[in-house]
C-alpha atoms as a PDB file:
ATOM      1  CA  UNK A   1      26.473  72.133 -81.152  1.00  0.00           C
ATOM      2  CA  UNK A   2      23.433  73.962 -80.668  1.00  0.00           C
ATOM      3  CA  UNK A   3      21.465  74.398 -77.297  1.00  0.00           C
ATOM      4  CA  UNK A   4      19.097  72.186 -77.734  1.00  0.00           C
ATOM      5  CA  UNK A   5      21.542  69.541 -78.043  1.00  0.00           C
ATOM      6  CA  UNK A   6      23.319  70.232 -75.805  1.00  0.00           C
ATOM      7  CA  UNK A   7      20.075  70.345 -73.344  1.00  0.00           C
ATOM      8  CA  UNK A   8      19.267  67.045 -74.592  1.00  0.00           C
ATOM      9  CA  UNK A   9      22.660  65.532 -73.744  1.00  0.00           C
ATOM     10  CA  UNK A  10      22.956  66.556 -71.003  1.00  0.00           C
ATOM     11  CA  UNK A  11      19.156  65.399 -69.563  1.00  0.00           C
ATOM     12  CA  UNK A  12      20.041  62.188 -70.921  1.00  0.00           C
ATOM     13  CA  UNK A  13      22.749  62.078 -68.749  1.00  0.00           C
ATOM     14  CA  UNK A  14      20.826  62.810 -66.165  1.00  0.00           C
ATOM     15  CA  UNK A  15      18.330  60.331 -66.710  1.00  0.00           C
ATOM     16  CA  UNK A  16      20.978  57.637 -66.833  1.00  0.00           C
ATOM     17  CA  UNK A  17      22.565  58.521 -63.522  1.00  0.00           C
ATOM     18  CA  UNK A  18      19.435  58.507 -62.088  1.00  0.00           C
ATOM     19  CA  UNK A  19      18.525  55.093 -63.918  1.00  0.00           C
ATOM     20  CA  UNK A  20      21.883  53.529 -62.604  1.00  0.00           C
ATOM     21  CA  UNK A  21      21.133  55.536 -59.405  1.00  0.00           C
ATOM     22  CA  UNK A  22      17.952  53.475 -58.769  1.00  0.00           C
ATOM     23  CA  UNK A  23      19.261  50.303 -59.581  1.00  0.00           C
ATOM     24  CA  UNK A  24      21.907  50.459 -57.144  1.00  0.00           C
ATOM     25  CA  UNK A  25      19.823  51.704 -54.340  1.00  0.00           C
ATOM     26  CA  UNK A  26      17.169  48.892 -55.242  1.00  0.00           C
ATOM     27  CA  UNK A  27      19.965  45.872 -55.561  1.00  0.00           C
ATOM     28  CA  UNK A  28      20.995  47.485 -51.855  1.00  0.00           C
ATOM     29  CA  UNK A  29      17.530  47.309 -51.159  1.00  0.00           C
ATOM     30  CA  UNK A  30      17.159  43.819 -52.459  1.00  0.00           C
ATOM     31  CA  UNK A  31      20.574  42.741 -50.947  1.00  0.00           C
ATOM     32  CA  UNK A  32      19.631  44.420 -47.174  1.00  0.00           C
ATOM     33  CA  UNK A  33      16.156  42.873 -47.188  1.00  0.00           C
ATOM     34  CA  UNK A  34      17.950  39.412 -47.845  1.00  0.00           C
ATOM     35  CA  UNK A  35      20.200  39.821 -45.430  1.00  0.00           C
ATOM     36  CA  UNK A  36      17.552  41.242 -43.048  1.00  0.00           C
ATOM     37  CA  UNK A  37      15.633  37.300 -43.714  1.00  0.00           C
ATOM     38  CA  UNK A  38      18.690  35.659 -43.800  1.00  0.00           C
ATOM     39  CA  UNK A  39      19.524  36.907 -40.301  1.00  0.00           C
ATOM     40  CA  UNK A  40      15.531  36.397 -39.450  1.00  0.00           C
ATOM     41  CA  UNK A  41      15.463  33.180 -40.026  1.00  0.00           C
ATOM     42  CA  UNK A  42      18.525  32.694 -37.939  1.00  0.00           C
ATOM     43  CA  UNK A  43      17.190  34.623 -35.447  1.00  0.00           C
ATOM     44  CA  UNK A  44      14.162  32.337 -35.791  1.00  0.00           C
ATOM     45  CA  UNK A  45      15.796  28.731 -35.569  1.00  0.00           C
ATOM     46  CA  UNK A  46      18.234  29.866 -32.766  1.00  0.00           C
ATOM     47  CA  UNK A  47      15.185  30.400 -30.865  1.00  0.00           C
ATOM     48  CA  UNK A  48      13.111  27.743 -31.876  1.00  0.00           C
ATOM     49  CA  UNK A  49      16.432  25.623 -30.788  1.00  0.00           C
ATOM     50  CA  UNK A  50      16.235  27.506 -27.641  1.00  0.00           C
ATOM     51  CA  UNK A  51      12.642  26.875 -26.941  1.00  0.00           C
ATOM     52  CA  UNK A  52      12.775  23.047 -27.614  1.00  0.00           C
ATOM     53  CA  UNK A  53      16.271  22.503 -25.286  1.00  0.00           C
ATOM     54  CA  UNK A  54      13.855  24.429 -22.783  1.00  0.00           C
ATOM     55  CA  UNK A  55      11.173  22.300 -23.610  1.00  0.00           C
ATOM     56  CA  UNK A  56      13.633  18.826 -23.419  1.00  0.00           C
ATOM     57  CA  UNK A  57      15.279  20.145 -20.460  1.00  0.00           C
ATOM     58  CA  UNK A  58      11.656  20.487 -18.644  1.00  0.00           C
ATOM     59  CA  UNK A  59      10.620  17.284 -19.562  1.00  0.00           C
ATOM     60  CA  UNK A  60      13.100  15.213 -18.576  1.00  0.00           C
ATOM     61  CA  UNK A  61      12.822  17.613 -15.073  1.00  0.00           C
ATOM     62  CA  UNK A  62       8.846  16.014 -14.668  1.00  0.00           C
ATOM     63  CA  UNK A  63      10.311  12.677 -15.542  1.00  0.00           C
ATOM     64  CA  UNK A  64      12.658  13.067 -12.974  1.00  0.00           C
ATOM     65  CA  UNK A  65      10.148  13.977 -10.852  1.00  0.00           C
ATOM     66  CA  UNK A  66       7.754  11.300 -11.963  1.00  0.00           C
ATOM     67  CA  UNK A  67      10.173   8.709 -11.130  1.00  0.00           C
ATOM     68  CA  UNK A  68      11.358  10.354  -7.512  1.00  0.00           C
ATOM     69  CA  UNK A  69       7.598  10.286  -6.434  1.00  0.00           C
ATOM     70  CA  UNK A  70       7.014   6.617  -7.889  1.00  0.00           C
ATOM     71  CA  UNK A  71      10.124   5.565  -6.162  1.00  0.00           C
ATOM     72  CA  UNK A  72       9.171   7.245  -2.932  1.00  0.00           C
ATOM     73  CA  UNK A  73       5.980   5.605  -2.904  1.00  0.00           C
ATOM     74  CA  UNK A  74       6.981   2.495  -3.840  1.00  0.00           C
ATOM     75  CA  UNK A  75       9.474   3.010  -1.042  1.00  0.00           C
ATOM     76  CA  UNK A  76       6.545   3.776   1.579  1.00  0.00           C
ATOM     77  CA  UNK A  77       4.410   1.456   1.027  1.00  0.00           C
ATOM     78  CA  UNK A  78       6.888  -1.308   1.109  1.00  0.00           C
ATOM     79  CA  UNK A  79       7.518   0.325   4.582  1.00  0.00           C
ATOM     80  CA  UNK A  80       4.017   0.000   4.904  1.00  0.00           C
ATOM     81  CA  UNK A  81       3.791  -3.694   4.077  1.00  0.00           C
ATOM     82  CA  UNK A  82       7.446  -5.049   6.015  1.00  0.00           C
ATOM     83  CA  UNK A  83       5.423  -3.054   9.162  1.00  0.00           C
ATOM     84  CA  UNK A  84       2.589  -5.046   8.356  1.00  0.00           C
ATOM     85  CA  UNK A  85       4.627  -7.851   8.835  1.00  0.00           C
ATOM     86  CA  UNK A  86       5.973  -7.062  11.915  1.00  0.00           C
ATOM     87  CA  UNK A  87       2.663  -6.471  13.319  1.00  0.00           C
ATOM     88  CA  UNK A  88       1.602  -9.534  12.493  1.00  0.00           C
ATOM     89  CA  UNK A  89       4.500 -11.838  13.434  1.00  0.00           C
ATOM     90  CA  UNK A  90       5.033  -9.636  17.050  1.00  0.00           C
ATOM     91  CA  UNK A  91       1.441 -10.224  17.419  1.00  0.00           C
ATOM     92  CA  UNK A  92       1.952 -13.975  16.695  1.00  0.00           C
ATOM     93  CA  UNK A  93       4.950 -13.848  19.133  1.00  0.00           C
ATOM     94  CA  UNK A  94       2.786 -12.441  21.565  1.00  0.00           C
ATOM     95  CA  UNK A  95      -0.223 -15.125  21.471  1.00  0.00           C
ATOM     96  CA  UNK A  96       2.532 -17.861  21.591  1.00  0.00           C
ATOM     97  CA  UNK A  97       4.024 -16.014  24.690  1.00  0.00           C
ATOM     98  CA  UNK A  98       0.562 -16.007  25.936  1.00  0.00           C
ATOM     99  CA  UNK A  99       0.260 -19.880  25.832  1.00  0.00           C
ATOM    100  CA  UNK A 100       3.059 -20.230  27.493  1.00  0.00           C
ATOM    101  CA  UNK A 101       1.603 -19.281  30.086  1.00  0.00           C
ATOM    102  CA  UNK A 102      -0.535 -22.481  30.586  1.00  0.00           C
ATOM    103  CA  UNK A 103       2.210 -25.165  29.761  1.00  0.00           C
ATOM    104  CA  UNK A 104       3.053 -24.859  33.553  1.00  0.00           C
ATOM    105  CA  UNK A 105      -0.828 -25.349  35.104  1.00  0.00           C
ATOM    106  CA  UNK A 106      -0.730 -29.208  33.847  1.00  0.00           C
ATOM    107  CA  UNK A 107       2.119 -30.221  36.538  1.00  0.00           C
ATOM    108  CA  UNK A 108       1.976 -33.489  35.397  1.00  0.00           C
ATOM    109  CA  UNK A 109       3.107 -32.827  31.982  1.00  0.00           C
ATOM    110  CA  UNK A 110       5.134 -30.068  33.094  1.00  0.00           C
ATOM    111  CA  UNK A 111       6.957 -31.875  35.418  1.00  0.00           C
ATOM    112  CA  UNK A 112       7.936 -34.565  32.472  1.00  0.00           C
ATOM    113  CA  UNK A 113       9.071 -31.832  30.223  1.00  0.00           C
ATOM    114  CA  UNK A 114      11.557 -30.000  33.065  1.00  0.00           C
ATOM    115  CA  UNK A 115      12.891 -33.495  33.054  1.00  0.00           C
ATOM    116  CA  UNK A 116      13.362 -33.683  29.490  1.00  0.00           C
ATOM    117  CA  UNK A 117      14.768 -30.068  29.104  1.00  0.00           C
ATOM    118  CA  UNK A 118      17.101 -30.662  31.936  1.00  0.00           C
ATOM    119  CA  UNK A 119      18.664 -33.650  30.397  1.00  0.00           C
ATOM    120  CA  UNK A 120      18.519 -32.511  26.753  1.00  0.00           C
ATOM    121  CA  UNK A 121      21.211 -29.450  28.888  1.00  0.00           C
ATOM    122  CA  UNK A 122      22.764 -32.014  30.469  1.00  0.00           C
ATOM    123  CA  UNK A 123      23.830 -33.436  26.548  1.00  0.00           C
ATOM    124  CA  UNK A 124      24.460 -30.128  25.612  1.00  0.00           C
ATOM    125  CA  UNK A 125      27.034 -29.139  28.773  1.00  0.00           C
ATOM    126  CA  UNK A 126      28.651 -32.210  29.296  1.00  0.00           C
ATOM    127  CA  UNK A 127      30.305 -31.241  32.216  1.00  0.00           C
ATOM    128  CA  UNK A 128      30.540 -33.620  35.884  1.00  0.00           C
ATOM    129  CA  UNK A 129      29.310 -31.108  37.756  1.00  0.00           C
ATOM    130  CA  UNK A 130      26.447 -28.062  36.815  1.00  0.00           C
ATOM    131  CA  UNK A 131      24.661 -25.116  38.184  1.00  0.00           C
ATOM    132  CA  UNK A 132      20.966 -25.338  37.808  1.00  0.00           C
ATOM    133  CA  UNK A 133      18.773 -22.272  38.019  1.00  0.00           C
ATOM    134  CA  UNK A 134      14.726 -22.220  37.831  1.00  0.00           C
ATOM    135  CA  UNK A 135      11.980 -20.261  39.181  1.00  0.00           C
ATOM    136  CA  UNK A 136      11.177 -20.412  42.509  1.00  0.00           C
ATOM    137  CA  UNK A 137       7.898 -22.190  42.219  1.00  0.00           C
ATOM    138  CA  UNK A 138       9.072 -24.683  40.249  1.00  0.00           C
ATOM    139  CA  UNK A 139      12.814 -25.638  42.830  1.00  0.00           C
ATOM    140  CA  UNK A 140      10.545 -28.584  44.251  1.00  0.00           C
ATOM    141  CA  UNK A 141       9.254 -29.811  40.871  1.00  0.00           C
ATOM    142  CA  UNK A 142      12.924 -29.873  39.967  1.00  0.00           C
ATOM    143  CA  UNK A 143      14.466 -31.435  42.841  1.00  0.00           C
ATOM    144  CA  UNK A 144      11.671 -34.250  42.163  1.00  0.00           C
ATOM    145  CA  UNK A 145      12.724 -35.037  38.719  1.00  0.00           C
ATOM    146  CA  UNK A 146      16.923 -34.150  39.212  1.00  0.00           C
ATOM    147  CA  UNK A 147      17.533 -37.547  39.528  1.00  0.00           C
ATOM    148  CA  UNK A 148      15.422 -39.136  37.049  1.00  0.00           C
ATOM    149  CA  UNK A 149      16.943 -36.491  34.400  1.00  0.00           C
ATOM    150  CA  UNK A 150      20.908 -37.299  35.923  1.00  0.00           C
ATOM    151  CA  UNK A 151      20.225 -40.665  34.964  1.00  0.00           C
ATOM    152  CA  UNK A 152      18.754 -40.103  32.037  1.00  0.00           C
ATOM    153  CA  UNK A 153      21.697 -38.340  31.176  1.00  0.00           C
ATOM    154  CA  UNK A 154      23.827 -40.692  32.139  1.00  0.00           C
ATOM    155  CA  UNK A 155      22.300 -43.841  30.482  1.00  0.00           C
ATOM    156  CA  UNK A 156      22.590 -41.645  26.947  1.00  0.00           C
ATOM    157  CA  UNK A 157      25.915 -40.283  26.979  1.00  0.00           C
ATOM    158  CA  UNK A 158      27.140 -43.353  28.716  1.00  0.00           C
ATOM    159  CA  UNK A 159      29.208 -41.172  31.593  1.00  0.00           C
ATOM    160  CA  UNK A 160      28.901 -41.331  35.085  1.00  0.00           C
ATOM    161  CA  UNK A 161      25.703 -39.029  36.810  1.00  0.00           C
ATOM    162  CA  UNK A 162      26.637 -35.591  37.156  1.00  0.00           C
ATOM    163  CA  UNK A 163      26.819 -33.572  40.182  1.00  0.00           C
ATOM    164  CA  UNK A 164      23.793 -30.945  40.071  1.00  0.00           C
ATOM    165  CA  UNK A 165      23.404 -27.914  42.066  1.00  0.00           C
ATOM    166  CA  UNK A 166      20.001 -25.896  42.615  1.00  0.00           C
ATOM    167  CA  UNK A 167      20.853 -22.581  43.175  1.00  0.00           C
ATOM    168  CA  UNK A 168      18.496 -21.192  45.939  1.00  0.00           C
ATOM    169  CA  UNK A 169      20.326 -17.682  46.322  1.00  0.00           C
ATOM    170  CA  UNK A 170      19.304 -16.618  42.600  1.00  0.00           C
ATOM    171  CA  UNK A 171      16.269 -17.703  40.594  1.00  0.00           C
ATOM    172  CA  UNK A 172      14.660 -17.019  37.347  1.00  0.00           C
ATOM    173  CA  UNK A 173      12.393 -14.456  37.156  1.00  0.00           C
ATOM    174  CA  UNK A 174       8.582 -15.206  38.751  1.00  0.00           C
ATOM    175  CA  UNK A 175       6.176 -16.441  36.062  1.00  0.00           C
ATOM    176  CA  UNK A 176       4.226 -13.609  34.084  1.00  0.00           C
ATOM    177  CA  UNK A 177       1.559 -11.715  34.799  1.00  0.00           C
ATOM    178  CA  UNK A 178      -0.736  -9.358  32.144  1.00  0.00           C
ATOM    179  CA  UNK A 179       0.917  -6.360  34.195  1.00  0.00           C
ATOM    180  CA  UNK A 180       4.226  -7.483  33.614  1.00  0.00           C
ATOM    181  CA  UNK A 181       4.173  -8.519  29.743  1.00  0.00           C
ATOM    182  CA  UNK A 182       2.411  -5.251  29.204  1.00  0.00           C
ATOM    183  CA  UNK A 183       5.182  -3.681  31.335  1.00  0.00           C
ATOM    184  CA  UNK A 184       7.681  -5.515  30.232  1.00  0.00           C
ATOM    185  CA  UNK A 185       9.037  -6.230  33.698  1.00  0.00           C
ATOM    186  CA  UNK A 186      11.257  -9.847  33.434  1.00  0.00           C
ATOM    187  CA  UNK A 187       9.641 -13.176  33.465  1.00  0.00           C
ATOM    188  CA  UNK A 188       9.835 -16.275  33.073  1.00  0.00           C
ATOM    189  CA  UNK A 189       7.198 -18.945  31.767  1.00  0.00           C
ATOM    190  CA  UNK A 190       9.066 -22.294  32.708  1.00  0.00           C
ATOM    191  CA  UNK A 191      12.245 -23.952  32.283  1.00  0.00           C
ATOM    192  CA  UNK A 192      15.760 -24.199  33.410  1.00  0.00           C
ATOM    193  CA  UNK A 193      19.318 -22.533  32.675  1.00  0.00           C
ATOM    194  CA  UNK A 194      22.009 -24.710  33.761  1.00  0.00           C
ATOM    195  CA  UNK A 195      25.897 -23.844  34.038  1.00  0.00           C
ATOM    196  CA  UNK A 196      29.012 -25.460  33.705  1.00  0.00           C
ATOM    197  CA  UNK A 197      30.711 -24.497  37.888  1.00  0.00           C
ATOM    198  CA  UNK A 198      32.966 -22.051  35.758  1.00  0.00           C
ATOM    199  CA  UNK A 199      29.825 -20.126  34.501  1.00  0.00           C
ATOM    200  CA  UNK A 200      31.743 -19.942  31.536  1.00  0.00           C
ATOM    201  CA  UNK A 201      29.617 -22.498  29.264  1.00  0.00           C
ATOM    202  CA  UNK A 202      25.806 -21.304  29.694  1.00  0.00           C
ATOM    203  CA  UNK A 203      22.831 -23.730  28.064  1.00  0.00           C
ATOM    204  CA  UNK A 204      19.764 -21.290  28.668  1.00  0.00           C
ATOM    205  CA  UNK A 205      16.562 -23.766  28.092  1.00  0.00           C
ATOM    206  CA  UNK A 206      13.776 -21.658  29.309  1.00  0.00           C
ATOM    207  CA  UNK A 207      10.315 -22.295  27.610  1.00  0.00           C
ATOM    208  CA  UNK A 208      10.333 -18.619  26.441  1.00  0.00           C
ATOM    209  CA  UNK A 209      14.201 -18.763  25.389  1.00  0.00           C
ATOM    210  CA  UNK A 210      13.412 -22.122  23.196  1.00  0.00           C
ATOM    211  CA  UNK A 211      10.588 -19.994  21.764  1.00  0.00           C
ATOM    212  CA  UNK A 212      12.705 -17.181  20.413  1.00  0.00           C
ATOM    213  CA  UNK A 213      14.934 -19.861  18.680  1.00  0.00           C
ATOM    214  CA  UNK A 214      11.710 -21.431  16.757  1.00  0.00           C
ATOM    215  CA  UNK A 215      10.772 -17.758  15.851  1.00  0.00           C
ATOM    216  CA  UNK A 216      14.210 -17.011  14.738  1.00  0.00           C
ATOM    217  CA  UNK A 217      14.444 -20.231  12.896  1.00  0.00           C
ATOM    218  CA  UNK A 218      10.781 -20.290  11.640  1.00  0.00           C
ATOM    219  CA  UNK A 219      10.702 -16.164  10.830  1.00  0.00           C
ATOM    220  CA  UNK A 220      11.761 -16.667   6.695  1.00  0.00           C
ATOM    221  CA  UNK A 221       8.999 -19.007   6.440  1.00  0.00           C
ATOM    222  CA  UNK A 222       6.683 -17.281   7.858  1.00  0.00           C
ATOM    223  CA  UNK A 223       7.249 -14.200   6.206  1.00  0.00           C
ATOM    224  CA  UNK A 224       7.296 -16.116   2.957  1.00  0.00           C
ATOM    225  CA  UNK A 225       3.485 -17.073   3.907  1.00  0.00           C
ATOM    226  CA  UNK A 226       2.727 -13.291   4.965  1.00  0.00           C
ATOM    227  CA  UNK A 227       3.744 -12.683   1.412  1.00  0.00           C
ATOM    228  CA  UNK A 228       2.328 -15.289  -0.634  1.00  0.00           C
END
């Protein structure tokens, strides 16, 4: 074989290394670039994931926090309103207590309802013999209707008259003054307490006690008014 030939051979041989050469490097090429946007892309949706569980997770943080605030003001201003409502039923209290004051000025009609209010205590107690407390102004107006009331008693629950004792050691508290409800010092606007001798069995009939039972009794109403 001559040279030249040989020469020939041996470039083609060459040229188809190299030929195979390339190929190879560009399929690794081809192969590494695909796994390069293979891996990209996974790169890409694990962070897009990431960014949109951030984006969930801070969401549902300002609906949380939405809802606290709404809550807590919803919260407040029922406070708001139930204090309203206080307000206005202490302040109703208060003007009731007020007038009160002036069932005692017309003795005439006061002096009919200490009878009534000591036999209505009478019915309650039904006991032969009582203690009777009242204020100190009003002992005489008592003692002036004590019989009338006995009787009264009597003639209702069909019993014999019982045996009544004004207790002049230890009276009610005075009537009230503006000083004194604004103090709140003890008072008393009218009425009687009366007490079985025992002490035991206690029928408290005081203008201003008979006044907490009507608020107590009348206080869903009138908060069902506030609120309509």
């Amino acid at each position: 074989m001559e040279d030249g030939d040989v020469s020939r051979q041996i470039q083609q041989m060459v040229r188809f290394i190299r030929q195979e050469a390339e190929e190879k490097a560009n399929e690794i090429s081809l192969s590494a670039e695909e796994e390069f946007n293979i891996e990209k892309l996974q790169l890409m949706e694990a962070e897009k994931k990431k960014i949109r569980q951030e984006y969930e997770r801070k969401s549902k943080q300002v609906e949380i926090r939405k809802k606290i605030e709404y809550s807590m003001q919803l919260n407040a201003s029922r406070i708001e309103v139930l204090q309203a409502q206080d307000d206005v039923v202490s302040s109703m209290k208060e003007s009731a207590s007020k007038e009160l004051l002036h069932v005692s000025e017309d003795k005439k009609t006061y002096k009919n309802l200490l009878k009534a209010l000591i036999a209505q205590s009478l019915l309650r107690l039904k006991e032969p013999a009582v203690l009777l407390r009242c204020r100190e102004v009003d002992r005489r107006l008592v003692e002036s209707v004590l019989e009338e009331a006995k009787q009264e008693y009597a003639d209702k629950a069909k019993v014999k008259a019982p045996k009544v004792t004004v207790n002049n050691q230890v009276y009610l508290p005075p009537p009230p003054t503006p000083s004194a409800m604004d103090s709140h010092e003890p008072y008393c606007s009218g009425g009687v307490v009366l007490a079985s001798q025992d002490g035991k069995i206690v029928c408290e009939n005081t203008l201003d006690a008979r006044l907490d039972v009507v608020f107590r009794q009348k206080l869903p109403e009138i908060r069902k008014r506030l609120v309509g």
